[in-house]
C-alpha atoms as a PDB file:
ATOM      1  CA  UNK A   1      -5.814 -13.864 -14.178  1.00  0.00           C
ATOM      2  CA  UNK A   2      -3.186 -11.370 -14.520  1.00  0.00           C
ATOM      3  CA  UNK A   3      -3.098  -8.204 -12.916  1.00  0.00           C
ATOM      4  CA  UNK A   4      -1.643  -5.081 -13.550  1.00  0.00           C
ATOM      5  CA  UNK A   5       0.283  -3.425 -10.859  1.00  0.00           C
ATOM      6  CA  UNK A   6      -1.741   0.252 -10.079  1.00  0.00           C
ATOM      7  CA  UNK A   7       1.445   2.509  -9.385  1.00  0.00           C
ATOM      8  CA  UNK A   8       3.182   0.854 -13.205  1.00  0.00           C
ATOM      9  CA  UNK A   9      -0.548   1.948 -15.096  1.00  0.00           C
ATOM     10  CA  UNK A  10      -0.641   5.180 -13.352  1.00  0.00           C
ATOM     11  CA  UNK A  11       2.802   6.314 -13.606  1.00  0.00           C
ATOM     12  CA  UNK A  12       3.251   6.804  -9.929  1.00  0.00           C
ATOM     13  CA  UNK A  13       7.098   6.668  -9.074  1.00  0.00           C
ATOM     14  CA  UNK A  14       7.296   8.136  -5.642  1.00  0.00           C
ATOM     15  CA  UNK A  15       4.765   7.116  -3.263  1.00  0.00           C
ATOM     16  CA  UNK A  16       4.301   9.856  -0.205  1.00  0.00           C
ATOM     17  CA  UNK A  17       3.284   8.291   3.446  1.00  0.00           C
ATOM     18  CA  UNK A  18       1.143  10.861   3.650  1.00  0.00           C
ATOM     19  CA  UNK A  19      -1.203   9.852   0.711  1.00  0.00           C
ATOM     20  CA  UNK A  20      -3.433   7.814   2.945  1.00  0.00           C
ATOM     21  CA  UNK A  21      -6.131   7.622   0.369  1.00  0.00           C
ATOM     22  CA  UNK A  22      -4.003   5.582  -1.599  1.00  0.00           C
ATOM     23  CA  UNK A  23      -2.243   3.391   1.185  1.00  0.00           C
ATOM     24  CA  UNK A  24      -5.931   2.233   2.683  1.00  0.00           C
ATOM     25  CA  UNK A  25      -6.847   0.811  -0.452  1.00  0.00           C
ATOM     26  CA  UNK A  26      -4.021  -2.104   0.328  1.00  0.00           C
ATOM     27  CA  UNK A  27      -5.102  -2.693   4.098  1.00  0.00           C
ATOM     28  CA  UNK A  28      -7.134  -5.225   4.552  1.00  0.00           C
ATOM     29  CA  UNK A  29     -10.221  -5.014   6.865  1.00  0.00           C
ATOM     30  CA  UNK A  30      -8.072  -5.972   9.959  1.00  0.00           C
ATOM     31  CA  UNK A  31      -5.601  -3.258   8.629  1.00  0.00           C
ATOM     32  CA  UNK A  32      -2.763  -5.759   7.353  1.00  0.00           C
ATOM     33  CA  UNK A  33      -0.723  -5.019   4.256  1.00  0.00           C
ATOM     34  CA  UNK A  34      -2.482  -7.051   1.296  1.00  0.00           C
ATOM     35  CA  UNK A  35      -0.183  -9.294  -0.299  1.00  0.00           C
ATOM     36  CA  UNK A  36       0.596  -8.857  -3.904  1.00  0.00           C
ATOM     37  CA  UNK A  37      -1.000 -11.822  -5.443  1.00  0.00           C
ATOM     38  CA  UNK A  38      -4.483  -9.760  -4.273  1.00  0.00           C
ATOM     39  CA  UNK A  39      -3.532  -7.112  -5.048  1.00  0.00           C
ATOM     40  CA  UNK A  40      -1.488  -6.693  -8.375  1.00  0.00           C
ATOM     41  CA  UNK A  41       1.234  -4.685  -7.832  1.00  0.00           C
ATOM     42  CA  UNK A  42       4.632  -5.772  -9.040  1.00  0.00           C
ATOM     43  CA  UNK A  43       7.981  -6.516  -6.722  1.00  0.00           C
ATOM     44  CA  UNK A  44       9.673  -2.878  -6.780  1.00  0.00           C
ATOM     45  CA  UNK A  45       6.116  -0.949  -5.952  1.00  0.00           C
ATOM     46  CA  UNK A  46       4.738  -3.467  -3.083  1.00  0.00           C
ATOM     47  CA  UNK A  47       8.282  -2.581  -1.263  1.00  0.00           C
ATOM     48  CA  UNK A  48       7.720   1.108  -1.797  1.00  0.00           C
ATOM     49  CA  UNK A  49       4.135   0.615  -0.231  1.00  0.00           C
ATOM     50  CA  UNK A  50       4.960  -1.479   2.691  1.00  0.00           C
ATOM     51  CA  UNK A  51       7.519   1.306   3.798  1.00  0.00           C
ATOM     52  CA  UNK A  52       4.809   3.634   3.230  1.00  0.00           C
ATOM     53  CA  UNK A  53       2.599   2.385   5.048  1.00  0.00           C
ATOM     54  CA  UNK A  54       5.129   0.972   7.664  1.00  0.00           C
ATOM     55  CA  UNK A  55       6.005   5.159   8.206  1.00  0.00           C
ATOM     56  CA  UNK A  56       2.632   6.053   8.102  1.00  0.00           C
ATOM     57  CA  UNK A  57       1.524   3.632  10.800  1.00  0.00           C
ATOM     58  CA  UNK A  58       4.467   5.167  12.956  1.00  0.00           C
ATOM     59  CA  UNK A  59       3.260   8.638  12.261  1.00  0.00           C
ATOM     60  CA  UNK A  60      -0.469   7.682  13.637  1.00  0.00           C
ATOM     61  CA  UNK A  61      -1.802   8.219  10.063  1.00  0.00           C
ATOM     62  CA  UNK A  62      -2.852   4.902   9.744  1.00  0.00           C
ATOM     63  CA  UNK A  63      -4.005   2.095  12.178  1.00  0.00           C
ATOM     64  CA  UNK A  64      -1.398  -0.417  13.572  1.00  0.00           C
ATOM     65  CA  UNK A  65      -4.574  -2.998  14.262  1.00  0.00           C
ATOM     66  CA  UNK A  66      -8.445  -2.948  13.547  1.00  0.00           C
ATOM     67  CA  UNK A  67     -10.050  -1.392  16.868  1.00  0.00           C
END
């Protein structure tokens, strides 16, 4: 099964840390970065998200670990 990657379909080129919506929908449950075979994205966006998410964590805008 093939997936498409979500930022290519949507037409997303920059990807803000501050867009949590979109960055908690590639945490898993224990609030790890999915990897890409789950989750479809292609090479170029899933290193966009992990910094995202990476400077998001830092800002306290997302969870380091699961509580």
């Amino acid at each position: 099964m093939n997936k498409s990657c979500y930022f290519c379909t949507e037409n997303i080129n920059t990807l803000d840390y501050k867009n949590t919506e979109i960055l908690r929908n590639f945490l898993s449950g224990q609030a790890k970065i999915l990897p890409p075979r789950r989750t479809g994205t292609c090479q170029k966006h899933q290193r966009i998200l992990a910094t995202a998410i990476k400077r998001a964590r830092f800002m306290a805008l997302l969870p380091f670990t699961k509580k």
